[in-house]
PDB file of N, CA and C in Angstrom:
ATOM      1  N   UNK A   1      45.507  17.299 -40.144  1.00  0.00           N
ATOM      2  CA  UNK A   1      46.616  17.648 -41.021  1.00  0.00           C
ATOM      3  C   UNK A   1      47.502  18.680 -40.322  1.00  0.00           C
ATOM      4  N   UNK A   2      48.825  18.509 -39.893  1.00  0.00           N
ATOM      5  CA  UNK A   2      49.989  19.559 -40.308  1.00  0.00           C
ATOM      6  C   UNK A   2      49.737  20.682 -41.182  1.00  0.00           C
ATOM      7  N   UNK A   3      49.951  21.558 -40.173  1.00  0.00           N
ATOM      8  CA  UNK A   3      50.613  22.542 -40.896  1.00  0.00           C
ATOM      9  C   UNK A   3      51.917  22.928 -40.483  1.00  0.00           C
ATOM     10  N   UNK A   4      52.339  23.368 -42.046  1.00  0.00           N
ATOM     11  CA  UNK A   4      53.391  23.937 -41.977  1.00  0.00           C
ATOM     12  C   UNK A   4      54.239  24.599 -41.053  1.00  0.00           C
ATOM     13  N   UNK A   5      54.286  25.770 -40.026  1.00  0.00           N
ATOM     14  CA  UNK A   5      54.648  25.522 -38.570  1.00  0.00           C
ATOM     15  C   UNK A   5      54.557  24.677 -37.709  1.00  0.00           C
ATOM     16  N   UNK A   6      53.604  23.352 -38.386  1.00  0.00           N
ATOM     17  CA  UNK A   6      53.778  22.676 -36.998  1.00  0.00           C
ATOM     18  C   UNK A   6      54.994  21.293 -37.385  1.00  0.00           C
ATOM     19  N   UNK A   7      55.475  21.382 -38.351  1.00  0.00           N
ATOM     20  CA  UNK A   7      56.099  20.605 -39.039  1.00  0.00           C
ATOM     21  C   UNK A   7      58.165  20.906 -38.659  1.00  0.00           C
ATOM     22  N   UNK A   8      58.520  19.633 -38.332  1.00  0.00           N
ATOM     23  CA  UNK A   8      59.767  20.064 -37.839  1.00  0.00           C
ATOM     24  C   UNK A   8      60.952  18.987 -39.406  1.00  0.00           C
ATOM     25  N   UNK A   9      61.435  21.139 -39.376  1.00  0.00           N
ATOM     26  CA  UNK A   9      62.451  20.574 -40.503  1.00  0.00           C
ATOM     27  C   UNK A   9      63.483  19.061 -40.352  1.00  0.00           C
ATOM     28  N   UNK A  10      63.481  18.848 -41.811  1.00  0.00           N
ATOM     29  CA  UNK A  10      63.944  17.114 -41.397  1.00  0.00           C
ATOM     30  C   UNK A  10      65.301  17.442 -42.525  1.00  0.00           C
ATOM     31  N   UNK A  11      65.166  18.446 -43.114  1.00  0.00           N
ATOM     32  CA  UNK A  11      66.845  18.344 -44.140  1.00  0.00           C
ATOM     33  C   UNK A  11      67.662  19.700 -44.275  1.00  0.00           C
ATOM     34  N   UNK A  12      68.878  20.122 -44.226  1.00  0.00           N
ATOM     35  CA  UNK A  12      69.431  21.178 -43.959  1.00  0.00           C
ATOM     36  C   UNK A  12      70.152  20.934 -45.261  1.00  0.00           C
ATOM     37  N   UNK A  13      70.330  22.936 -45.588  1.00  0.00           N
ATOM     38  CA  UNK A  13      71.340  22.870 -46.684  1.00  0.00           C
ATOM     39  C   UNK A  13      72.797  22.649 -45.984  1.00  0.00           C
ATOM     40  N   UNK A  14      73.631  22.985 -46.736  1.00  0.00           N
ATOM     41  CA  UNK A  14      74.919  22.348 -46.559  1.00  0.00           C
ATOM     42  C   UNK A  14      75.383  23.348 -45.303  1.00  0.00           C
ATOM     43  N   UNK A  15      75.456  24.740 -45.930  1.00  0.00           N
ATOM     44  CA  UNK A  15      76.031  25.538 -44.741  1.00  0.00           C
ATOM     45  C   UNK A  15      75.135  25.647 -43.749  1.00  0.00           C
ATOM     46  N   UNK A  16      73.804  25.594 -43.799  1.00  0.00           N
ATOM     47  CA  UNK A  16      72.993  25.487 -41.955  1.00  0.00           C
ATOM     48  C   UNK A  16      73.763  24.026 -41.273  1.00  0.00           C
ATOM     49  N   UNK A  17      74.370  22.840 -41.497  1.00  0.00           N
ATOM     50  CA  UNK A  17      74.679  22.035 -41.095  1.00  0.00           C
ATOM     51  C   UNK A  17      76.027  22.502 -40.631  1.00  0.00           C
ATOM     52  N   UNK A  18      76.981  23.107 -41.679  1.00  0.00           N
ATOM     53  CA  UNK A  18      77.979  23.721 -41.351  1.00  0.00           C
ATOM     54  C   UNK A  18      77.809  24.283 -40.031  1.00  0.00           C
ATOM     55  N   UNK A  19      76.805  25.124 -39.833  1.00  0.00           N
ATOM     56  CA  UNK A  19      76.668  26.281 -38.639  1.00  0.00           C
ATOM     57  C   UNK A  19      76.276  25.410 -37.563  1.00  0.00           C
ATOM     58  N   UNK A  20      75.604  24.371 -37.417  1.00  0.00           N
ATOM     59  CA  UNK A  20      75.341  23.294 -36.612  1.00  0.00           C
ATOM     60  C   UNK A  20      76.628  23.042 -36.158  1.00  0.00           C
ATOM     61  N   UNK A  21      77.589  22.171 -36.881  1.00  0.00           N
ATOM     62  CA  UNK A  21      78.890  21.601 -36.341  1.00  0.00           C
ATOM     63  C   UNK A  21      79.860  22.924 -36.253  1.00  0.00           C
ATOM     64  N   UNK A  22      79.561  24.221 -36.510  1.00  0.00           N
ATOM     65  CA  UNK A  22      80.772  25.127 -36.452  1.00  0.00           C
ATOM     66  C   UNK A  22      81.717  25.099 -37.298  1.00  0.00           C
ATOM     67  N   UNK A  23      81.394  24.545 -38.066  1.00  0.00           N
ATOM     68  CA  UNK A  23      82.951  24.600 -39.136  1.00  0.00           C
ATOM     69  C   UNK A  23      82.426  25.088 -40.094  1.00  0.00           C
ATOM     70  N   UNK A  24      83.678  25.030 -41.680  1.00  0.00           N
ATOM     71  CA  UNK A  24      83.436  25.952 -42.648  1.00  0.00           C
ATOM     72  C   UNK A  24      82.906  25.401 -43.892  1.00  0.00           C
ATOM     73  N   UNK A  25      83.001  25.900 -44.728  1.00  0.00           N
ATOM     74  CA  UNK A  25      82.330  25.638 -46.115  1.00  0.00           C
ATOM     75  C   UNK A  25      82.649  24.385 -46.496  1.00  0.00           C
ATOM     76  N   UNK A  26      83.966  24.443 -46.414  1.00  0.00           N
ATOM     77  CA  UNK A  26      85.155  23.093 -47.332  1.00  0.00           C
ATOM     78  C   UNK A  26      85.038  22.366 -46.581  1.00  0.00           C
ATOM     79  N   UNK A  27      85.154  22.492 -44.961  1.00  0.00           N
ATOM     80  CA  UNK A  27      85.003  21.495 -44.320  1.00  0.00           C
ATOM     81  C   UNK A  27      83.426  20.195 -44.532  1.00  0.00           C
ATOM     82  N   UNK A  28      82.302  20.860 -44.637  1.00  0.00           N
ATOM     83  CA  UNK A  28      81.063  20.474 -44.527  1.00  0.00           C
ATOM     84  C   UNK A  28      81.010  19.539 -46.086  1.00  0.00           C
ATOM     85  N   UNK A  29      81.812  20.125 -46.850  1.00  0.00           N
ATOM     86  CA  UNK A  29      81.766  19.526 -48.469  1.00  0.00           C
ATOM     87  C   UNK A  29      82.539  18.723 -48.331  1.00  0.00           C
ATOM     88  N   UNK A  30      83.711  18.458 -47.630  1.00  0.00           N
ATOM     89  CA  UNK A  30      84.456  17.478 -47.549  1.00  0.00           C
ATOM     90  C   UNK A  30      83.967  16.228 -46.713  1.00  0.00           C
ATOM     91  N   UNK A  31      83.449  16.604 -46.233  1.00  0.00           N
ATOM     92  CA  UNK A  31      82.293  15.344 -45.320  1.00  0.00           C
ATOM     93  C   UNK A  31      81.528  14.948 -46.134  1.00  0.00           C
ATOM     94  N   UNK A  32      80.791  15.425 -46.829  1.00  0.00           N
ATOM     95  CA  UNK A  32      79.694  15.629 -47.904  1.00  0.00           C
ATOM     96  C   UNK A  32      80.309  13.679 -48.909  1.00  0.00           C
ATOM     97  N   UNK A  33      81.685  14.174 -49.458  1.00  0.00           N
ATOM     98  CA  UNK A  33      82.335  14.017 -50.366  1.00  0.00           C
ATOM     99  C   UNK A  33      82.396  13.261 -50.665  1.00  0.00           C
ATOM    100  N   UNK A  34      83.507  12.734 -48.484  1.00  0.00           N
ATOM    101  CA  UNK A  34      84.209  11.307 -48.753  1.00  0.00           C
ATOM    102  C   UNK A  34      82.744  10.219 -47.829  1.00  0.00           C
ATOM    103  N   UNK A  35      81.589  10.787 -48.157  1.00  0.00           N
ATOM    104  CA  UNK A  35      80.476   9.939 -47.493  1.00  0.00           C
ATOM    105  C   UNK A  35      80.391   9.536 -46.078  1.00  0.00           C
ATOM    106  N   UNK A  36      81.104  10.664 -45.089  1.00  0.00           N
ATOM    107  CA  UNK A  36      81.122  10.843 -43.807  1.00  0.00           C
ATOM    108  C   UNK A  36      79.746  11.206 -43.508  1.00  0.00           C
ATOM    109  N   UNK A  37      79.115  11.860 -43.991  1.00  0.00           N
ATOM    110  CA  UNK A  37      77.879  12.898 -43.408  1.00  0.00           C
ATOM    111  C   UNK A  37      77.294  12.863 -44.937  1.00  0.00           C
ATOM    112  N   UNK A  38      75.662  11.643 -45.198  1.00  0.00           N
ATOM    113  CA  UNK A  38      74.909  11.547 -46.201  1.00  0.00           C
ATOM    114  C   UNK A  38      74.475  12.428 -46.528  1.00  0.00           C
ATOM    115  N   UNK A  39      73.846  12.571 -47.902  1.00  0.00           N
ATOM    116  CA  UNK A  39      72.771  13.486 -48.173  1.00  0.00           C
ATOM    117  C   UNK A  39      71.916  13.375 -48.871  1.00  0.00           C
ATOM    118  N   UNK A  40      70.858  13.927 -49.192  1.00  0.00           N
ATOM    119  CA  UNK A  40      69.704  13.820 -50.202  1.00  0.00           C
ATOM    120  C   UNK A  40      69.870  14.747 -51.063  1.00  0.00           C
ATOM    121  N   UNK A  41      69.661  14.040 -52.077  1.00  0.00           N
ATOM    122  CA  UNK A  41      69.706  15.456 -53.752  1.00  0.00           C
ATOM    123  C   UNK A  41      68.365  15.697 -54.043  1.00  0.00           C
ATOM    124  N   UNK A  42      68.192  16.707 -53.959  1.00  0.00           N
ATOM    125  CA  UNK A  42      66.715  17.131 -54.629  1.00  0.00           C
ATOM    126  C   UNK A  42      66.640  18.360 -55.356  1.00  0.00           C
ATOM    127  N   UNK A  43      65.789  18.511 -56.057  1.00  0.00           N
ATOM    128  CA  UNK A  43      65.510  19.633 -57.415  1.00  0.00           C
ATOM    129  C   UNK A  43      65.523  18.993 -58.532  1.00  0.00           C
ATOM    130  N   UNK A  44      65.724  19.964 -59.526  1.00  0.00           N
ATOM    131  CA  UNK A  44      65.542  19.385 -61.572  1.00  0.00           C
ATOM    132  C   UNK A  44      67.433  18.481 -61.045  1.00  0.00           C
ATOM    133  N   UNK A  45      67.369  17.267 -61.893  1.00  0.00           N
ATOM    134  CA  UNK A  45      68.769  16.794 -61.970  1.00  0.00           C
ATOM    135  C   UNK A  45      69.187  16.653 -60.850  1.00  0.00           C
ATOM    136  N   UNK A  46      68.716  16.831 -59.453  1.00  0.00           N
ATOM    137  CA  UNK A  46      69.285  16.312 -57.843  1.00  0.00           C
ATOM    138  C   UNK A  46      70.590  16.826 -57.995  1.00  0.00           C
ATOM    139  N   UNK A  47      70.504  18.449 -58.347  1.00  0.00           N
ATOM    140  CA  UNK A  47      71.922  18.938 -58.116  1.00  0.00           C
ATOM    141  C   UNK A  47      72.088  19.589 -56.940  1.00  0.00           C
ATOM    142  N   UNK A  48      70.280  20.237 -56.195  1.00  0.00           N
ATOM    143  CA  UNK A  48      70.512  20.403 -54.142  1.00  0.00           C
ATOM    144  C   UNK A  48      71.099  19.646 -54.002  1.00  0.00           C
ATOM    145  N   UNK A  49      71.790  19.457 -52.533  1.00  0.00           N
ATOM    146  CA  UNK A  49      71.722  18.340 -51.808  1.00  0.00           C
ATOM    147  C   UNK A  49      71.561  18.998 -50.801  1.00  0.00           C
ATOM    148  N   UNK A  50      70.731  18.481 -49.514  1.00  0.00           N
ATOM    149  CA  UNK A  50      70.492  18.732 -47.889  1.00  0.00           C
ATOM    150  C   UNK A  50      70.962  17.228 -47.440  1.00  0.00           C
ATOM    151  N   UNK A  51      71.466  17.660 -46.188  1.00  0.00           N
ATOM    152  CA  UNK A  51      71.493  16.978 -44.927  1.00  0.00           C
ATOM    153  C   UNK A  51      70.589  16.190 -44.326  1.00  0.00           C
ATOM    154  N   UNK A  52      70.551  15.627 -43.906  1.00  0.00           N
ATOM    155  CA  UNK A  52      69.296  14.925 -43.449  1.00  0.00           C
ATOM    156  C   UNK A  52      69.187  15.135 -41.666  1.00  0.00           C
ATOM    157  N   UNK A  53      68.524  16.057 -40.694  1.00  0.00           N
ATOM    158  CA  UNK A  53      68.500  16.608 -39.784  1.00  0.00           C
ATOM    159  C   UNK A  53      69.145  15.155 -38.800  1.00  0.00           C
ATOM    160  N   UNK A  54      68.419  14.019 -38.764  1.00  0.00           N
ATOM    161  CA  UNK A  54      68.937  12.710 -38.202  1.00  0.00           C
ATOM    162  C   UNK A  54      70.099  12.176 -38.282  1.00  0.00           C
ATOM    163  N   UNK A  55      70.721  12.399 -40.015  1.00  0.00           N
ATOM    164  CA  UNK A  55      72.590  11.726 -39.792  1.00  0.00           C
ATOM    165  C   UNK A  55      73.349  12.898 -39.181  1.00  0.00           C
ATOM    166  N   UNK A  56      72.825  14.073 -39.356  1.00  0.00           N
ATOM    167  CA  UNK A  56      74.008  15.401 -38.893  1.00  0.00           C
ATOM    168  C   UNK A  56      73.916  14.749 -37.051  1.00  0.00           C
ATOM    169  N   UNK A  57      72.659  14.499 -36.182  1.00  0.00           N
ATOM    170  CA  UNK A  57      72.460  13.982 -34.814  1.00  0.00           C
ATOM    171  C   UNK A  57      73.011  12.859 -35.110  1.00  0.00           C
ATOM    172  N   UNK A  58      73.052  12.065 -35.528  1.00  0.00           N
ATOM    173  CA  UNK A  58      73.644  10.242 -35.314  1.00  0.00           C
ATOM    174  C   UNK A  58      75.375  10.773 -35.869  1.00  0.00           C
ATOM    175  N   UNK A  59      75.975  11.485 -36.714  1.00  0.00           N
ATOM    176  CA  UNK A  59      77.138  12.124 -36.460  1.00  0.00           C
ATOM    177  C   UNK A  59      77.817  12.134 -35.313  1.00  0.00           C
ATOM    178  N   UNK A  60      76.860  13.464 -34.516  1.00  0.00           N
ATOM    179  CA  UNK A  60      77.427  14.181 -33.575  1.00  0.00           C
ATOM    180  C   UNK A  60      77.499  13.187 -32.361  1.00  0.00           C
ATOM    181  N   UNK A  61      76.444  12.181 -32.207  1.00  0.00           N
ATOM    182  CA  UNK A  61      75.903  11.078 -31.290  1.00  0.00           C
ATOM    183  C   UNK A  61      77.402  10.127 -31.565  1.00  0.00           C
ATOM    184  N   UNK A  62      77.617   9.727 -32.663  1.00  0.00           N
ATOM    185  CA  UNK A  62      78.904   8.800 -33.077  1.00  0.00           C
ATOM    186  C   UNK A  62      80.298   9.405 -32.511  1.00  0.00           C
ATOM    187  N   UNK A  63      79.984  10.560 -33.177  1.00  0.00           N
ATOM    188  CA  UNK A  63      81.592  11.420 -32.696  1.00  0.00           C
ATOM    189  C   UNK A  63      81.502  11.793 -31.104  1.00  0.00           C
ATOM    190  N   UNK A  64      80.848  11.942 -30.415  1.00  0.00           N
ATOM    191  CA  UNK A  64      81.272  12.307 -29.171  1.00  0.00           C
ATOM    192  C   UNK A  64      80.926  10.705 -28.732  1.00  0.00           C
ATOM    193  N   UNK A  65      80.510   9.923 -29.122  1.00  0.00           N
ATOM    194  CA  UNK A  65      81.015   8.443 -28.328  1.00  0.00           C
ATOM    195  C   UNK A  65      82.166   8.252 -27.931  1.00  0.00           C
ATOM    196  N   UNK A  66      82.735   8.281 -29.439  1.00  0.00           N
ATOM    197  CA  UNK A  66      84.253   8.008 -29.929  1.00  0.00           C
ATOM    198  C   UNK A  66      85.123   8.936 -28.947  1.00  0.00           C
ATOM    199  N   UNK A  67      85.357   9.986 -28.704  1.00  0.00           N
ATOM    200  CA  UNK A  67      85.864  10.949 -28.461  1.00  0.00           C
ATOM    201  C   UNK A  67      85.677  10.802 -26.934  1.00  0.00           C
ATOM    202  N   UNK A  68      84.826  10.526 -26.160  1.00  0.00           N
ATOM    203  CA  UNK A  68      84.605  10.164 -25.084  1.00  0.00           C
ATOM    204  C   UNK A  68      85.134   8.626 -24.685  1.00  0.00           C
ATOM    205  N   UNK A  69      85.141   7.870 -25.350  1.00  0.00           N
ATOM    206  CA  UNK A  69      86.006   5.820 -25.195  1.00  0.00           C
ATOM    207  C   UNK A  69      87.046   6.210 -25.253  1.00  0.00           C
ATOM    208  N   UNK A  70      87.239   7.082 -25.853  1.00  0.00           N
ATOM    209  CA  UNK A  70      89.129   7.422 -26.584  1.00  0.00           C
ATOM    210  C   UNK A  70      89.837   8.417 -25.533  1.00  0.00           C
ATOM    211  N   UNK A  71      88.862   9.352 -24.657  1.00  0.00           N
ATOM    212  CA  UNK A  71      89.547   9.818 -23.489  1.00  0.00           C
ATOM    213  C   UNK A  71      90.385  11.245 -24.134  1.00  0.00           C
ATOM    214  N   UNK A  72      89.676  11.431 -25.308  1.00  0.00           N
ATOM    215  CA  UNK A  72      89.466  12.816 -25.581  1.00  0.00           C
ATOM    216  C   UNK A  72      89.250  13.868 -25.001  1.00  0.00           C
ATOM    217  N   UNK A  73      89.646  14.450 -24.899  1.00  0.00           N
ATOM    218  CA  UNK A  73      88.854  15.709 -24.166  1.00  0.00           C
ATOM    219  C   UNK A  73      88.888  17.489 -24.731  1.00  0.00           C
ATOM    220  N   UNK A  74      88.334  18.160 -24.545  1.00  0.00           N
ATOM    221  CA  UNK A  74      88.303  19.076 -25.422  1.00  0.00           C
ATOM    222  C   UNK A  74      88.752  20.345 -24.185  1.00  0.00           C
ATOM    223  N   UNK A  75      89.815  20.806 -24.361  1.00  0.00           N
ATOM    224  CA  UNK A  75      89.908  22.008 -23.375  1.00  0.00           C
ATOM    225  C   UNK A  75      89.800  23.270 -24.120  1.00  0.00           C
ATOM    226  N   UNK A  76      89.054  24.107 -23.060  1.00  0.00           N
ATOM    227  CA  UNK A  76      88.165  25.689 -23.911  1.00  0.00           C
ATOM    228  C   UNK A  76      88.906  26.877 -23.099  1.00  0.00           C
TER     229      UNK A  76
END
């Protein structure tokens, strides 16, 4: 059996995902919203919702495809 440290988180609240992609509150809810970036509801009435650690990676995996075919580039 797992234990608990040995167990790797699988769902993020809204703003740890936020802090993942760097952006802000509204931004992360607006993804949330228009069903860009899924989520799971959980608690009394599934009024949480977390992230699911795998779509925030298959996201970031999608968007820098795109962004990379498209000849995007990001200057810092």
């Amino acid at each position: 059996m797992e234990t608990l440290t040995q167990l790797e988180r699988v769902l993020l609240r809204p703003m740890e995902a936020a802090a993942v992609l760097s952006v802000g509150r509204s931004t992360i809810y607006a993804m949330i919203s228009s069903g860009e970036l899924p989520v799971v509801r959980v608690g009394v009435a599934g009024r949480a919702v977390r992230v699911p650690v795998h779509a925030l990676k298959e996201w970031i995996r999608r968007n820098t495809e795109q962004a990379e075919s498209a000849g995007d580039h990001v200057k810092e």
